[in-house]
N, C-alpha and C. Protein backbone atom coordinates (compact mmCIF):
# COMPACT_ATOMS: atom_id res chain seq x y z
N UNK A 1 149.53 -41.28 13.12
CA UNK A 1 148.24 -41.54 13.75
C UNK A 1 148.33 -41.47 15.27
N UNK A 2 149.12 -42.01 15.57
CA UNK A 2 149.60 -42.09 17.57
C UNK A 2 149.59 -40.63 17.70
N UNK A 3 150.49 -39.62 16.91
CA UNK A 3 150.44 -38.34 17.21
C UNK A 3 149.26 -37.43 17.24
N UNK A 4 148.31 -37.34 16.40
CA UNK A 4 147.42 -37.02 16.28
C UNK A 4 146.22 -37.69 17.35
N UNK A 5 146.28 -38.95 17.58
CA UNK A 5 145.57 -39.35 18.77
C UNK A 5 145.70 -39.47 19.54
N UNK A 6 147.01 -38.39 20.42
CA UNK A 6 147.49 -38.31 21.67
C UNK A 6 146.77 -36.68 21.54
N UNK A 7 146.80 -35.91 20.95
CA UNK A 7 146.00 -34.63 20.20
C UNK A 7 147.05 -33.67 20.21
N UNK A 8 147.86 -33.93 19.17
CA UNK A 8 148.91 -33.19 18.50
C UNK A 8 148.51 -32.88 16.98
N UNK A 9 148.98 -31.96 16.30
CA UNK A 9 148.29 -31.41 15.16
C UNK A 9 149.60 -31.93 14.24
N UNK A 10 149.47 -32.70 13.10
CA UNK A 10 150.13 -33.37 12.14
C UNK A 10 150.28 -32.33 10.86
N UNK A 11 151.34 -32.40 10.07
CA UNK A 11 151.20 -32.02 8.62
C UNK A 11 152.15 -32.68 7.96
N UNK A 12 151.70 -33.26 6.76
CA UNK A 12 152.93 -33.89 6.28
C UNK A 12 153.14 -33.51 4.58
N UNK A 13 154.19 -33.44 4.36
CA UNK A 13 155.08 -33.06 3.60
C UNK A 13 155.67 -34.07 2.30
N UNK A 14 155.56 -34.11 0.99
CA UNK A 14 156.28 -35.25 0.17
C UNK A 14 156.92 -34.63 -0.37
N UNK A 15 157.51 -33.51 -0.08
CA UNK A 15 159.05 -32.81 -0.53
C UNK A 15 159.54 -31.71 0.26
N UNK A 16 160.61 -31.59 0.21
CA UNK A 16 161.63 -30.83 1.08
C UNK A 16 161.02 -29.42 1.05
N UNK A 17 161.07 -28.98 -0.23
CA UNK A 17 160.21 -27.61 -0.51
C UNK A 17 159.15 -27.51 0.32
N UNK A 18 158.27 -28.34 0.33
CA UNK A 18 156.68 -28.02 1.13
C UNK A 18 157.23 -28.18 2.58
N UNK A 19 157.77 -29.17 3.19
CA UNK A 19 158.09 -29.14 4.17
C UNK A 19 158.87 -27.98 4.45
N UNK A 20 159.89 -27.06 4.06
CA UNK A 20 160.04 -26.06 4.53
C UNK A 20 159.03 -25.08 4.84
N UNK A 21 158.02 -25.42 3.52
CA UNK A 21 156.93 -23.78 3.86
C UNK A 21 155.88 -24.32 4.82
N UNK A 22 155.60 -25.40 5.22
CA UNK A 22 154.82 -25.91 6.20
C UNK A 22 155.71 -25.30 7.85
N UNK A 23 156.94 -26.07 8.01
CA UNK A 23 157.63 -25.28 8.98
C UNK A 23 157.82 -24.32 9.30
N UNK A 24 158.13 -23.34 8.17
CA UNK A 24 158.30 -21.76 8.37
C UNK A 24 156.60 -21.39 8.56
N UNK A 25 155.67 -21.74 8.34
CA UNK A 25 154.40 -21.23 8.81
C UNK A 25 153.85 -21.70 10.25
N UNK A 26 153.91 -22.96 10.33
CA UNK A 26 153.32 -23.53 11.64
C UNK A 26 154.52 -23.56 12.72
N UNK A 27 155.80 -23.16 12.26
CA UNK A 27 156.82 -23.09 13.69
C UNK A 27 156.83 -24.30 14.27
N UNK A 28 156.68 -25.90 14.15
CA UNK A 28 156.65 -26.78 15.15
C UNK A 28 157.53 -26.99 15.97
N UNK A 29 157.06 -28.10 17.38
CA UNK A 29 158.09 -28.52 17.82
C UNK A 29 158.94 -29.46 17.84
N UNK A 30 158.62 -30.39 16.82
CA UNK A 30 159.15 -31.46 16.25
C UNK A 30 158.90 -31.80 15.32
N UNK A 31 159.73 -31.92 14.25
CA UNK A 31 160.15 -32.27 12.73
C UNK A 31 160.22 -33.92 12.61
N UNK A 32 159.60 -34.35 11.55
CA UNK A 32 160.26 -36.39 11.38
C UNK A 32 160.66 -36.07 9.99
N UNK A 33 162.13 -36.05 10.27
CA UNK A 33 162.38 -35.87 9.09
C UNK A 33 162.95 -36.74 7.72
N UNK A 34 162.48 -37.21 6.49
CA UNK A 34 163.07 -38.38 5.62
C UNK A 34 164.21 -38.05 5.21
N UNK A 35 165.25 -38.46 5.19
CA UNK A 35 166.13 -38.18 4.51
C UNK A 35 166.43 -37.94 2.84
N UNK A 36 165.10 -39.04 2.54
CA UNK A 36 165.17 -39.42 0.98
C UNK A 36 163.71 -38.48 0.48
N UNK A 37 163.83 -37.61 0.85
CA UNK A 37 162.75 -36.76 0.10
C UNK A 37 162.87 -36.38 -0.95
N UNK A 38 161.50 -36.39 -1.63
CA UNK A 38 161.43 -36.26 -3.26
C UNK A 38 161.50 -34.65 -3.17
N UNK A 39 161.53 -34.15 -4.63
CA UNK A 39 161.38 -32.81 -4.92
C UNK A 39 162.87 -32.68 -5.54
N UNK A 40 163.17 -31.16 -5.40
CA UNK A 40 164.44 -30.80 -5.84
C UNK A 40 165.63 -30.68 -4.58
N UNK A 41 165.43 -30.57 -3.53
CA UNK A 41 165.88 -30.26 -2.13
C UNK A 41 165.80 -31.79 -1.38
N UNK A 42 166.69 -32.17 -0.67
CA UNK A 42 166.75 -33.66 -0.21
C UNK A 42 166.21 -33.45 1.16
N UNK A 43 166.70 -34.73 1.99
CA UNK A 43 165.79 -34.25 3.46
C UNK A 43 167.33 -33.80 3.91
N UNK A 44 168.31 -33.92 3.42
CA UNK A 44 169.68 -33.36 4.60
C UNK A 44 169.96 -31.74 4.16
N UNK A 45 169.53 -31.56 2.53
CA UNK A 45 169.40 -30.25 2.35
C UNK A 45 168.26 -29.23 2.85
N UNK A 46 166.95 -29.89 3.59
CA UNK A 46 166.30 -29.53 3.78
C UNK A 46 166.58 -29.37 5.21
N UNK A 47 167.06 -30.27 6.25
CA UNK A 47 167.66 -30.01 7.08
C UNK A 47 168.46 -29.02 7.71
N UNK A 48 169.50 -28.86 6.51
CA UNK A 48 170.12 -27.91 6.63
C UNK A 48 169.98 -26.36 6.75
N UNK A 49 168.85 -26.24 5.78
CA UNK A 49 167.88 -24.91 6.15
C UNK A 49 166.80 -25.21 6.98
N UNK A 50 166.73 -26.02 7.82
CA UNK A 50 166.05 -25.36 9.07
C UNK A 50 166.88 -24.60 9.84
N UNK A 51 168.41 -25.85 10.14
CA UNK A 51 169.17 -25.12 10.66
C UNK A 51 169.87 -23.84 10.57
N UNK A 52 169.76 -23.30 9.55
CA UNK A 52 170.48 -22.03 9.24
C UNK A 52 169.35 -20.79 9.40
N UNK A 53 167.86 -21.07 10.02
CA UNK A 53 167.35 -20.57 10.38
C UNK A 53 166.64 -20.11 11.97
N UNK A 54 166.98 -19.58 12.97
CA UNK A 54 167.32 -18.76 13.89
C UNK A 54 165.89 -19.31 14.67
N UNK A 55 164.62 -19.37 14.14
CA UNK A 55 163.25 -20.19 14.69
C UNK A 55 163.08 -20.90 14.90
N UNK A 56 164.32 -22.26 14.35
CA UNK A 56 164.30 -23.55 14.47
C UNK A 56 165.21 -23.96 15.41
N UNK A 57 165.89 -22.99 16.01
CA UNK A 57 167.12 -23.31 16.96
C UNK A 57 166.57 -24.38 18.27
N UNK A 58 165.53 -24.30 18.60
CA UNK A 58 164.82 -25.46 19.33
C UNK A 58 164.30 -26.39 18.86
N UNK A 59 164.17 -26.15 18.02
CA UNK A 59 163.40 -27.29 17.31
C UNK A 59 163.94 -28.25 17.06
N UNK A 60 163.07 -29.68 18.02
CA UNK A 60 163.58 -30.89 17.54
C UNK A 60 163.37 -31.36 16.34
N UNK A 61 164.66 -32.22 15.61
CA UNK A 61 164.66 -33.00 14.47
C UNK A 61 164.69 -34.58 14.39
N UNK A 62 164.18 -35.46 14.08
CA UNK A 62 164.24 -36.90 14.04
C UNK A 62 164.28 -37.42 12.90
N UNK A 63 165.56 -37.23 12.07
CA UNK A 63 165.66 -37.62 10.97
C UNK A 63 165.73 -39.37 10.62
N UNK A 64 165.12 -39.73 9.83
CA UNK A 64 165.02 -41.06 9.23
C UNK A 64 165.38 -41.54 7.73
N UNK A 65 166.00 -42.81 7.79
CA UNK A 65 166.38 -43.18 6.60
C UNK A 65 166.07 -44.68 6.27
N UNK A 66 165.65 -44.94 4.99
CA UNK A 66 165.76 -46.53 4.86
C UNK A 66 166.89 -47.46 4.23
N UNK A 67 167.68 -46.27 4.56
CA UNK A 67 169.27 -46.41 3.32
C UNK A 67 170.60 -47.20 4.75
N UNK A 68 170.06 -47.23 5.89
CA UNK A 68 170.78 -47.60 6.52
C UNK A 68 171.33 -48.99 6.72
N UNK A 69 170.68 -49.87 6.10
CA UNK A 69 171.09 -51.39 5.75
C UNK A 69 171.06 -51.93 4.03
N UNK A 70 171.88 -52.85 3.70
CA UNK A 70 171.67 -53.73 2.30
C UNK A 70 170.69 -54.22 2.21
């Protein structure tokens, strides 16, 4: 919501899959990325193919997890 009401254009994603084809279409400049994404593709596998793709080489990532404490 902050992003969008600073007037940045949002899309969000509930699996790795969509979030790739959202990225590969809109090119952003910053990714929030879950780690624990549903689908078949995780958020570090999904990660990983941004990175192995040549468009994303700027592109910031801010990956997040809720796995980081007991």
């Amino acid at each position: 919501l902050l992003l969008e009401a600073d007037g940045h254009t949002v899309f969000e994603a509930e699996t790795g899959e969509l979030g790739l084809q959202l990225a590969r279409q809109f090119e952003p400049e910053l990714i929030i990325l879950d780690i624990s994404l549903a689908g078949e593709i995780n958020g570090l596998q999904t990660l990983e193919l941004l990175r192995s793709d040549a468009r994303f080489d700027e592109t910031v990532v801010v990956a997040l997890t809720a796995h980081a404490m007991k």
